[in-house]
C-alpha atoms as a PDB file:
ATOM      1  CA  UNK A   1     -42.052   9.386  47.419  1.00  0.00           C
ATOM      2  CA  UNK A   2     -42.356   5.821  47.412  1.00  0.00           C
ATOM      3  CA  UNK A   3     -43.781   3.009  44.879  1.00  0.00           C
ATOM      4  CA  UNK A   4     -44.781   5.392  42.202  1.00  0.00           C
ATOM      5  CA  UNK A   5     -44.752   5.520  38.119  1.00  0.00           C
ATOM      6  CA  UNK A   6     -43.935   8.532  36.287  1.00  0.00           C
ATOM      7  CA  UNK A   7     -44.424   7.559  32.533  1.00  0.00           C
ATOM      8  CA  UNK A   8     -45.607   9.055  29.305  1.00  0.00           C
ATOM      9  CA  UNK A   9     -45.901  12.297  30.647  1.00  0.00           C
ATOM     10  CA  UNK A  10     -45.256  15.639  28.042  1.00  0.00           C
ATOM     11  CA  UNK A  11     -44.042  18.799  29.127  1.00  0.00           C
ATOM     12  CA  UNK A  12     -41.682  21.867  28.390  1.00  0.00           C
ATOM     13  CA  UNK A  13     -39.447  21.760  30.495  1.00  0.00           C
ATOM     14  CA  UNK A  14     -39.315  18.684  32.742  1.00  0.00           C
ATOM     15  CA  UNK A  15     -41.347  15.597  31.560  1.00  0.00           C
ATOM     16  CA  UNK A  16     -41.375  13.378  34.669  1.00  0.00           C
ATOM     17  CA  UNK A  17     -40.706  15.271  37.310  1.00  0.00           C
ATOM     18  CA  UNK A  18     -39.657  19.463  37.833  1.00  0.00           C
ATOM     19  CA  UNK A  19     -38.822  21.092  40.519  1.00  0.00           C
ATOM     20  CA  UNK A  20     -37.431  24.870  41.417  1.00  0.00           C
ATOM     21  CA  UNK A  21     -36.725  26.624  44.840  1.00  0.00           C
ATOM     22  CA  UNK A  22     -35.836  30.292  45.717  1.00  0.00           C
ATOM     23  CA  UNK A  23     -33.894  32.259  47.523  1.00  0.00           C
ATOM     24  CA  UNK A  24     -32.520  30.519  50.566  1.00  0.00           C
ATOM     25  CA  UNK A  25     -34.739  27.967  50.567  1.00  0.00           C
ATOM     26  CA  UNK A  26     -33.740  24.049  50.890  1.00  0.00           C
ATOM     27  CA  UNK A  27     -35.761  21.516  48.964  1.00  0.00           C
ATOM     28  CA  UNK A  28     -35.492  17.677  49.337  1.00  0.00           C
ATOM     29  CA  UNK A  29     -37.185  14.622  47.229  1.00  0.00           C
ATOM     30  CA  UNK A  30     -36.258  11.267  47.745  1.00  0.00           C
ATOM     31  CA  UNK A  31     -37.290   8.523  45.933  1.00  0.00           C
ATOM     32  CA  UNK A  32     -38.133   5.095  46.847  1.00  0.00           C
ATOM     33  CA  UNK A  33     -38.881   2.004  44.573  1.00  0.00           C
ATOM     34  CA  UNK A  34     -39.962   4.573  41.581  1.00  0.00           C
ATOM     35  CA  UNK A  35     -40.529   4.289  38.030  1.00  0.00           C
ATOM     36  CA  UNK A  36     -39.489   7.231  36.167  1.00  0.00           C
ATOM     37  CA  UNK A  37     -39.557   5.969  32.381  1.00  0.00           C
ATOM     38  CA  UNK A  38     -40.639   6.909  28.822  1.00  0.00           C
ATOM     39  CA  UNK A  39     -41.347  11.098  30.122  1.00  0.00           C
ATOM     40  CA  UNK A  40     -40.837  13.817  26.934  1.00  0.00           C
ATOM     41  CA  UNK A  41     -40.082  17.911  27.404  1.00  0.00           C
ATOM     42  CA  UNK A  42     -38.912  20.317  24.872  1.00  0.00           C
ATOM     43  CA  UNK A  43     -35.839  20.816  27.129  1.00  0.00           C
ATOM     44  CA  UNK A  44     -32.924  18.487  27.763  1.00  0.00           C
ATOM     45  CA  UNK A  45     -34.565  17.361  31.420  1.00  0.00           C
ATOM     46  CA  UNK A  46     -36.564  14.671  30.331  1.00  0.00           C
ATOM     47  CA  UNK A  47     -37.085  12.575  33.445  1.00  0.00           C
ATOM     48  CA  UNK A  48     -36.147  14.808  36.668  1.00  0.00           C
ATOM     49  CA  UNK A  49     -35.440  18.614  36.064  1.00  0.00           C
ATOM     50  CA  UNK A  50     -33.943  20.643  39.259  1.00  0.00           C
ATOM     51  CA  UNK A  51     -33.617  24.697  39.381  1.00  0.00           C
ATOM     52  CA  UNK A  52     -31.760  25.869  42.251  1.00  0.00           C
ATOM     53  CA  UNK A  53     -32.187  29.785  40.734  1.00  0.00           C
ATOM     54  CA  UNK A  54     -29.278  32.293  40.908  1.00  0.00           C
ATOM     55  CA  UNK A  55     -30.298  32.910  45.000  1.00  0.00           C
ATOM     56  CA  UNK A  56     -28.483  30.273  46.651  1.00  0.00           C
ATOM     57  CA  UNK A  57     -31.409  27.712  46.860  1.00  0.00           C
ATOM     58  CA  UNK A  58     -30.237  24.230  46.926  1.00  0.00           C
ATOM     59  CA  UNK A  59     -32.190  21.106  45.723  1.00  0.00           C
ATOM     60  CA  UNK A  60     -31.014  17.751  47.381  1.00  0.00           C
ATOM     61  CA  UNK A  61     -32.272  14.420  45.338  1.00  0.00           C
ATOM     62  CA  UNK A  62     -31.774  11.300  46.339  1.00  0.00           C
ATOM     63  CA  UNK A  63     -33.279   7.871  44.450  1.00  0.00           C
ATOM     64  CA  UNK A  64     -32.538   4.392  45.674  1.00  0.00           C
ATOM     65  CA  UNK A  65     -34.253   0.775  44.703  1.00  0.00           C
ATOM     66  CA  UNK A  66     -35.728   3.170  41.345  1.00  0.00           C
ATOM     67  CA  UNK A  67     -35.821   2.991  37.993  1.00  0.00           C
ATOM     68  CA  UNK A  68     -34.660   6.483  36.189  1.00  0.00           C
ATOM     69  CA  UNK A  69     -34.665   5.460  32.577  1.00  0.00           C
ATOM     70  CA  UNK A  70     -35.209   5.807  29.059  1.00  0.00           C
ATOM     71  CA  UNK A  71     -36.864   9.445  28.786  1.00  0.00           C
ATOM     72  CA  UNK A  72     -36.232  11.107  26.095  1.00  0.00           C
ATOM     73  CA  UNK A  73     -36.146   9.750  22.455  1.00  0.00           C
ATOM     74  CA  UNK A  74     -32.672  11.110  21.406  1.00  0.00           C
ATOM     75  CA  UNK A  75     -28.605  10.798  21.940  1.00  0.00           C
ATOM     76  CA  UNK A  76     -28.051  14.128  24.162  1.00  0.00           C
ATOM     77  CA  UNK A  77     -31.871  13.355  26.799  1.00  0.00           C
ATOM     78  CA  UNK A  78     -31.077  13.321  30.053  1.00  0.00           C
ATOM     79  CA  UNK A  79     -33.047  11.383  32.909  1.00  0.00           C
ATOM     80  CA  UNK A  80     -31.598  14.100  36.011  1.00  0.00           C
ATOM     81  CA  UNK A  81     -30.850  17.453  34.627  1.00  0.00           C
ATOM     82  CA  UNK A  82     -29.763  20.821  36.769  1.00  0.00           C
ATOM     83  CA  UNK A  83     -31.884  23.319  34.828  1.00  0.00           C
ATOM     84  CA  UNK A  84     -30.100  26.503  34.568  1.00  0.00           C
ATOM     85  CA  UNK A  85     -26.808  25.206  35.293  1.00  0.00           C
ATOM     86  CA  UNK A  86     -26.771  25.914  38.754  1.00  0.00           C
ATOM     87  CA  UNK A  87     -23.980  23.951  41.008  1.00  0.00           C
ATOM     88  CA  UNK A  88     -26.813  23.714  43.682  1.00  0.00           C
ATOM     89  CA  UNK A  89     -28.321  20.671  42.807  1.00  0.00           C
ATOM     90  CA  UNK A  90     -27.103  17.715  44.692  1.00  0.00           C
ATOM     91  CA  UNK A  91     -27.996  13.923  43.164  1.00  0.00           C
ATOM     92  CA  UNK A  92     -27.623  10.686  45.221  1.00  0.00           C
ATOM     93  CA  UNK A  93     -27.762   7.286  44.486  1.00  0.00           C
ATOM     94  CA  UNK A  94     -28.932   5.271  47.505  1.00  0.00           C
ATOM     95  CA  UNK A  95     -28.037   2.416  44.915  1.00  0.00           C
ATOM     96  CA  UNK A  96     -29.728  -0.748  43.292  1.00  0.00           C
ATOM     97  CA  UNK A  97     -31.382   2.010  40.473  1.00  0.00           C
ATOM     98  CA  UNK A  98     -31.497   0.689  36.906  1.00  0.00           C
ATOM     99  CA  UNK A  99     -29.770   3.973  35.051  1.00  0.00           C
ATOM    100  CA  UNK A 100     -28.130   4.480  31.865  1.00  0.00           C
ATOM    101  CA  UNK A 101     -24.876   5.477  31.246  1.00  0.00           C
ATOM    102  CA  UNK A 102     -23.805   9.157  30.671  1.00  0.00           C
ATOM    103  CA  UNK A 103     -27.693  10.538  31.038  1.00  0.00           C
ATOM    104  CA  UNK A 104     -27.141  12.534  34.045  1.00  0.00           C
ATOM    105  CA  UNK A 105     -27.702  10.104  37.038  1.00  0.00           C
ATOM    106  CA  UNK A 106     -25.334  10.121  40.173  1.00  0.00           C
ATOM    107  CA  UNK A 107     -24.125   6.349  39.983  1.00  0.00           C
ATOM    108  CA  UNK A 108     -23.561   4.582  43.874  1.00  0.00           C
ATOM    109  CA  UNK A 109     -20.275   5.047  44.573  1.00  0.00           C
ATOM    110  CA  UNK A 110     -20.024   1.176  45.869  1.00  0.00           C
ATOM    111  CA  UNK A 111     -21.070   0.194  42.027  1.00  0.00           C
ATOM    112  CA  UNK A 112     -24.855  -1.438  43.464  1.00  0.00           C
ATOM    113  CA  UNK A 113     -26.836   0.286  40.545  1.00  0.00           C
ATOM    114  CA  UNK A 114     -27.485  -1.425  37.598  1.00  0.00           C
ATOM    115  CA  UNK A 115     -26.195   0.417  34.414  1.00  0.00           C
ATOM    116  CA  UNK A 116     -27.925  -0.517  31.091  1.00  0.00           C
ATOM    117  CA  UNK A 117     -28.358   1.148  27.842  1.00  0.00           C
ATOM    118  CA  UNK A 118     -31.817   0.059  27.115  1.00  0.00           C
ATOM    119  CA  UNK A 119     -34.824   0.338  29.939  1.00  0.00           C
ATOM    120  CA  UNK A 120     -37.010  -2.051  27.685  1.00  0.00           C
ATOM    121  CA  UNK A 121     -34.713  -5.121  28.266  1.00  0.00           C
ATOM    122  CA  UNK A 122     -35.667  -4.971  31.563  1.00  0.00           C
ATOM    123  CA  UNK A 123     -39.463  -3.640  31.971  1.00  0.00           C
ATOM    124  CA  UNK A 124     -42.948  -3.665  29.239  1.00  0.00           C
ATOM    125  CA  UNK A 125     -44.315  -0.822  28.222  1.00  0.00           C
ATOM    126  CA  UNK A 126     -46.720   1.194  30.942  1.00  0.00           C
ATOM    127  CA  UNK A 127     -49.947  -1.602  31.684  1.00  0.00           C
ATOM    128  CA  UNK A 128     -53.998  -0.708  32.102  1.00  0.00           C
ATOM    129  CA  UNK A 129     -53.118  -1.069  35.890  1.00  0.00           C
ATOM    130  CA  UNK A 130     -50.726   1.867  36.108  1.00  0.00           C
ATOM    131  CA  UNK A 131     -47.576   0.207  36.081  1.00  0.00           C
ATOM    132  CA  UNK A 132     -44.642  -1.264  34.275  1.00  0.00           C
ATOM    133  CA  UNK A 133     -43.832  -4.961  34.759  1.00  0.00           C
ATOM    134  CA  UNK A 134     -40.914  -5.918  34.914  1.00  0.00           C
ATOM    135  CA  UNK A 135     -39.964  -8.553  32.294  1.00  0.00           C
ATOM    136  CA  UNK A 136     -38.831 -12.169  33.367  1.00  0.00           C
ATOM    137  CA  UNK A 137     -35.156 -12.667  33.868  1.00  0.00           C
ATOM    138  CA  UNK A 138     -33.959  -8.933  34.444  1.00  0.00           C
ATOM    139  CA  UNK A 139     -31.816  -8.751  37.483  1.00  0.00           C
ATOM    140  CA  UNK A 140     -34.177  -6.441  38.775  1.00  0.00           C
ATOM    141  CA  UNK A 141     -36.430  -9.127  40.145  1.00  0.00           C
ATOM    142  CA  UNK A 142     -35.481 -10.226  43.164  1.00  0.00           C
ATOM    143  CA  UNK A 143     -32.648  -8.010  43.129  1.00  0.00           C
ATOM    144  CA  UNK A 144     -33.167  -7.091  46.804  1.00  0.00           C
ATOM    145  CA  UNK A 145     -33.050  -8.699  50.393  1.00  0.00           C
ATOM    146  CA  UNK A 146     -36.331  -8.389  52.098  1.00  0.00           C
ATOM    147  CA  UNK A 147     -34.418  -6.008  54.733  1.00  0.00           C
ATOM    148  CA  UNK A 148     -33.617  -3.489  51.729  1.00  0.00           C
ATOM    149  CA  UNK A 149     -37.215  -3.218  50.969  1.00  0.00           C
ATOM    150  CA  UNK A 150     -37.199   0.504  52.011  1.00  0.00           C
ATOM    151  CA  UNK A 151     -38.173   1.208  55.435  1.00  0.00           C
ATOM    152  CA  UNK A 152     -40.179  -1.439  56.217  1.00  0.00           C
ATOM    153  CA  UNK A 153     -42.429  -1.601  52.844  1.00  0.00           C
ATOM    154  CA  UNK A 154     -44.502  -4.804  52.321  1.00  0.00           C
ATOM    155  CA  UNK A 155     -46.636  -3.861  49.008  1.00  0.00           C
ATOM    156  CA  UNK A 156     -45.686  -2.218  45.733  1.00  0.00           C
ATOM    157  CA  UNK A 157     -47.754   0.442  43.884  1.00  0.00           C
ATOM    158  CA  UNK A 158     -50.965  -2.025  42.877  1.00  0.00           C
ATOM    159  CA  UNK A 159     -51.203  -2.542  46.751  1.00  0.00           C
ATOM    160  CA  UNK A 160     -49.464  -6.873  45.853  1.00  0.00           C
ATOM    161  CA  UNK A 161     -46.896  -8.220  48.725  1.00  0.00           C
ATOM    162  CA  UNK A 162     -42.935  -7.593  48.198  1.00  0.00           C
ATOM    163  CA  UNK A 163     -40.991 -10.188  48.701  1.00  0.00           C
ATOM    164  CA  UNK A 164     -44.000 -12.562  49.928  1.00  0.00           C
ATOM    165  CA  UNK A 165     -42.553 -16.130  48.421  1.00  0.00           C
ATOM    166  CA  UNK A 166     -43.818 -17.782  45.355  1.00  0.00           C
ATOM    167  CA  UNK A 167     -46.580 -16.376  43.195  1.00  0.00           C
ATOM    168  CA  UNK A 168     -46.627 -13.512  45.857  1.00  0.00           C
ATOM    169  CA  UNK A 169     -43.679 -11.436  44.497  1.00  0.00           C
ATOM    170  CA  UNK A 170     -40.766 -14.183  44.583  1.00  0.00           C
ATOM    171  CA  UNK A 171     -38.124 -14.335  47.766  1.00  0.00           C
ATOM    172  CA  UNK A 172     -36.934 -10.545  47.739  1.00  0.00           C
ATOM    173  CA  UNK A 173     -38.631  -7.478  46.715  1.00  0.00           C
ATOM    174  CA  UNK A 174     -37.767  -5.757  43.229  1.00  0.00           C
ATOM    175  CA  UNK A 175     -36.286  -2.559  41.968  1.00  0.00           C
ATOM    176  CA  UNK A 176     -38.925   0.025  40.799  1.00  0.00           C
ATOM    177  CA  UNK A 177     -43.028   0.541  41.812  1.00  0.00           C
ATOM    178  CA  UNK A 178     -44.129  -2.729  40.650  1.00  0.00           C
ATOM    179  CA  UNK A 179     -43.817  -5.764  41.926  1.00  0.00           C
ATOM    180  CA  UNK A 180     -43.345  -8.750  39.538  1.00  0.00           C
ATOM    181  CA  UNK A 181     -45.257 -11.972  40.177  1.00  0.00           C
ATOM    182  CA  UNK A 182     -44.538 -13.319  36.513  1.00  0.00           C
ATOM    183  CA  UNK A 183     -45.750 -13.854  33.332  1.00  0.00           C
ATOM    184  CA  UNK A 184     -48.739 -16.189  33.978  1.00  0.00           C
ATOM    185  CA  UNK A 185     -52.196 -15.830  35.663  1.00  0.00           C
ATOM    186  CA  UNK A 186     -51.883 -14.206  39.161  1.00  0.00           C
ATOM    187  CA  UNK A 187     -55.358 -15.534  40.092  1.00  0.00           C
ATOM    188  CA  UNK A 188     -54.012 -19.242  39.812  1.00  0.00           C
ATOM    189  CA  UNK A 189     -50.663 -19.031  41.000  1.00  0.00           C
ATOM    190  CA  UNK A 190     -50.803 -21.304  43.578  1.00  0.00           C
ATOM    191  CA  UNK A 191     -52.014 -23.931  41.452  1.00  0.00           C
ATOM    192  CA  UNK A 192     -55.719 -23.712  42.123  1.00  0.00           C
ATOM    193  CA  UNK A 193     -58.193 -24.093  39.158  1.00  0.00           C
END
């Protein structure tokens, strides 16, 4: 899945994103320049819940150039949860995520994520234009070289360049679905009036 937001969604069990498989069965999700923030459930898995079952499924996860972040409202939420506490579920950090400390992420093992206690420092609240901006000045933007864009991506969620030079998504490409082509007016970034 790539260049996607998952944000203010409510559920029971899994507020951003839930997934189970059965007997013998393998299931894989990777994630790709995603936004997984602000997601509620009644359950510790607030963000990404994974069953594996008691039938030797497995469930392989692996997130890279995302942000998995701030779901949940309280001290125990967890952003990647195995439901049931099955060993089967298998998370990997393809690295350069924003995640928070001790809320159930796989860090990189090289140390390229970025580890924050507060999402909001670094991204505004979810926009009309399905998305969350990222906020000027968080190492997110620009964070990565235009080769690390993920498999040859050019445009983020709203369809705007990566990495396309000024006012056209800076000189690299950004962690998470959106794009940021700062603060101002988009239409006039060039300096045309």
């Amino acid at each position: 899945m790539r260049n996607s937001t998952f944000s203010g969604n409510r559920a029971d069990t899994a507020g951003g994103i839930g997934l189970q498989v059965g007997q013998g069965f393998v299931l894989s999700l990777g994630l790709e320049q995603v936004t997984l923030v602000d997601n509620r459930a009644r359950t510790s898995a607030k963000g990404i819940g994974a069953h594996a079952g008691m039938d030797a499924g497995q469930v392989f996860i692996h997130y890279a150039r995302s942000i998995l972040h701030g779901n949940g409202a309280g001290a125990n939420d967890k952003d990647c949860v195995s439901l049931g506490g099955m060993p089967r579920v298998y998370w990997e950090s393809g690295g350069a995520n924003l995640l928070a400390p001790d809320r159930g992420c796989t860090l990189d093992a090289f140390g390229e994520d970025f580890v924050d206690a507060d999402p909001w420092a670094h991204i505004q609240p979810l926009l009309h234009d399905h998305g969350h901006d990222l906020k000027a000045g968080s190492p997110l933007v620009d964070a990565l070289a235009l080769a690390h864009c993920g498999h040859g991506q050019s445009r983020d969620q709203r369809g705007r360049l990566r990495g396309g030079g000024p006012g056209a998504g800076g000189a690299h490409c950004d962690v998470g679905a959106v794009e940021y082509y700062g603060d101002g007016d988009v239409i006039f970034a060039h300096g045309f009036d």
